[in-house]
C-alpha atoms as a PDB file:
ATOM      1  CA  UNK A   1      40.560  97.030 -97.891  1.00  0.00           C
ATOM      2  CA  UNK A   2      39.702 100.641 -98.470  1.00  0.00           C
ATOM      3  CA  UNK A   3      42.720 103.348 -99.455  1.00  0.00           C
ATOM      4  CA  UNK A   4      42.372 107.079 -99.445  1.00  0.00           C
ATOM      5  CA  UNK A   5      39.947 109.061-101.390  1.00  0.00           C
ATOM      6  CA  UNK A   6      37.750 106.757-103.605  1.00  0.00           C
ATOM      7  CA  UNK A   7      37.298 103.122-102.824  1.00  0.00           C
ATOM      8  CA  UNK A   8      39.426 100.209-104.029  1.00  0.00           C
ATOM      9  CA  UNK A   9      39.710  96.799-102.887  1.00  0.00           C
ATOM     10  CA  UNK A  10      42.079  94.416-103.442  1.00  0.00           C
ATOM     11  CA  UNK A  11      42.020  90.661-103.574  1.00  0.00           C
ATOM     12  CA  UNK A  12      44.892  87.717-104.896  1.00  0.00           C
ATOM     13  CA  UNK A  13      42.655  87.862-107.876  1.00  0.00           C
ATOM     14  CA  UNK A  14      41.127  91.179-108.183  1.00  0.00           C
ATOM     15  CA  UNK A  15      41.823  94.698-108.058  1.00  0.00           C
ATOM     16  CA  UNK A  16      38.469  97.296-107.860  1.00  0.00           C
ATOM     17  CA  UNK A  17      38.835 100.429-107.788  1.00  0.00           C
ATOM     18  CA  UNK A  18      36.225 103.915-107.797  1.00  0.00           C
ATOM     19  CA  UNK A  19      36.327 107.245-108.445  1.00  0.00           C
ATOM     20  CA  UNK A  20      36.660 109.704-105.574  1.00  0.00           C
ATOM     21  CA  UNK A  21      33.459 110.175-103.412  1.00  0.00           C
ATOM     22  CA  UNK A  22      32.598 106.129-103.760  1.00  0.00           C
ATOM     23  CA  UNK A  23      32.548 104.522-100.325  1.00  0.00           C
ATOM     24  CA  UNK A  24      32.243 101.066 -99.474  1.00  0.00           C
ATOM     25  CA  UNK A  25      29.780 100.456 -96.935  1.00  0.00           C
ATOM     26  CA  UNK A  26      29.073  97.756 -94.893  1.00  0.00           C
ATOM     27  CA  UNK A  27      26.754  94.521 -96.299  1.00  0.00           C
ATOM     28  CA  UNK A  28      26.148  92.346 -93.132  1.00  0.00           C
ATOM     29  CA  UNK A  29      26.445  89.657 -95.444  1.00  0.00           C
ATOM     30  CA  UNK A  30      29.383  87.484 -95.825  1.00  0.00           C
ATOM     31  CA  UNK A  31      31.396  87.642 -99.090  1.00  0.00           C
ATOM     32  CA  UNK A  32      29.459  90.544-100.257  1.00  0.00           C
ATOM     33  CA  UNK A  33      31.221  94.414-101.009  1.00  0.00           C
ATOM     34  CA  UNK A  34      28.601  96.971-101.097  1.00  0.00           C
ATOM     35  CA  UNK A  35      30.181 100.450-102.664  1.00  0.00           C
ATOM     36  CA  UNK A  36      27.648 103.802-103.218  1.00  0.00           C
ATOM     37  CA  UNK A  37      28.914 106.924-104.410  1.00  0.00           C
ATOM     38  CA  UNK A  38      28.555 109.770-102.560  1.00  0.00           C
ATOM     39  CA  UNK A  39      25.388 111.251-103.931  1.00  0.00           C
ATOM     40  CA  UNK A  40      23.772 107.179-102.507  1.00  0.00           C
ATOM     41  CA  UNK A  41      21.935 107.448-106.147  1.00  0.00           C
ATOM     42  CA  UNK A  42      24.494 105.185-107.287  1.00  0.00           C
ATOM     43  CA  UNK A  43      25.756 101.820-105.547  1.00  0.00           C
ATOM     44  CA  UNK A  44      27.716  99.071-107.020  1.00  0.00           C
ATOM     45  CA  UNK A  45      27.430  94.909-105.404  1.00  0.00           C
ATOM     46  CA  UNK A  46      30.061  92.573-105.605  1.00  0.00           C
ATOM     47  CA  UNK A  47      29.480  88.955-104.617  1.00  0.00           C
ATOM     48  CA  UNK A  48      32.728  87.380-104.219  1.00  0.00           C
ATOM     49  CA  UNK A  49      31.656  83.381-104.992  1.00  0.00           C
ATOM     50  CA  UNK A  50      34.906  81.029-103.375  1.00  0.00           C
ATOM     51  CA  UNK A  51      35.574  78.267-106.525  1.00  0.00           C
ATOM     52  CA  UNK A  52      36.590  74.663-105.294  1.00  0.00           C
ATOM     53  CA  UNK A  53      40.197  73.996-105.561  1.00  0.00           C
ATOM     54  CA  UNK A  54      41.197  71.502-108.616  1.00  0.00           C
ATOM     55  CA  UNK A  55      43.075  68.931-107.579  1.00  0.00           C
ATOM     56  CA  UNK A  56      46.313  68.435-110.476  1.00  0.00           C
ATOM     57  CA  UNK A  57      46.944  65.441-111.187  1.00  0.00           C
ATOM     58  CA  UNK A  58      50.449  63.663-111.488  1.00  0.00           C
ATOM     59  CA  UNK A  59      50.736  63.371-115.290  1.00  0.00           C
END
């Protein structure tokens, strides 16, 4: 999830990535990223929200 100095996190649909000193840190909530930087003044929350699947139809 997290790779070297700043935070990033990767997803099939998303890429986030912080400056150096930004930490992700944990939410106790499912399907929720919690990054602060490294002063904790700052702090960034991502709710990743799971869309239904459309069906395609045979056309």
């Amino acid at each position: 999830m997290l790779d070297g100095a700043g935070a990033e996190y990767v997803s099939p649909l998303a890429t986030l990535r912080l400056p150096d000193g930004w930490k992700q840190v944990e939410s106790g909530v499912e399907d929720t990223l919690i990054f602060t930087s490294e002063s904790g003044r700052e702090q960034i929350v991502v709710v990743v929200e799971k869309l239904p699947r459309q069906r395609r139809g045979n056309g």
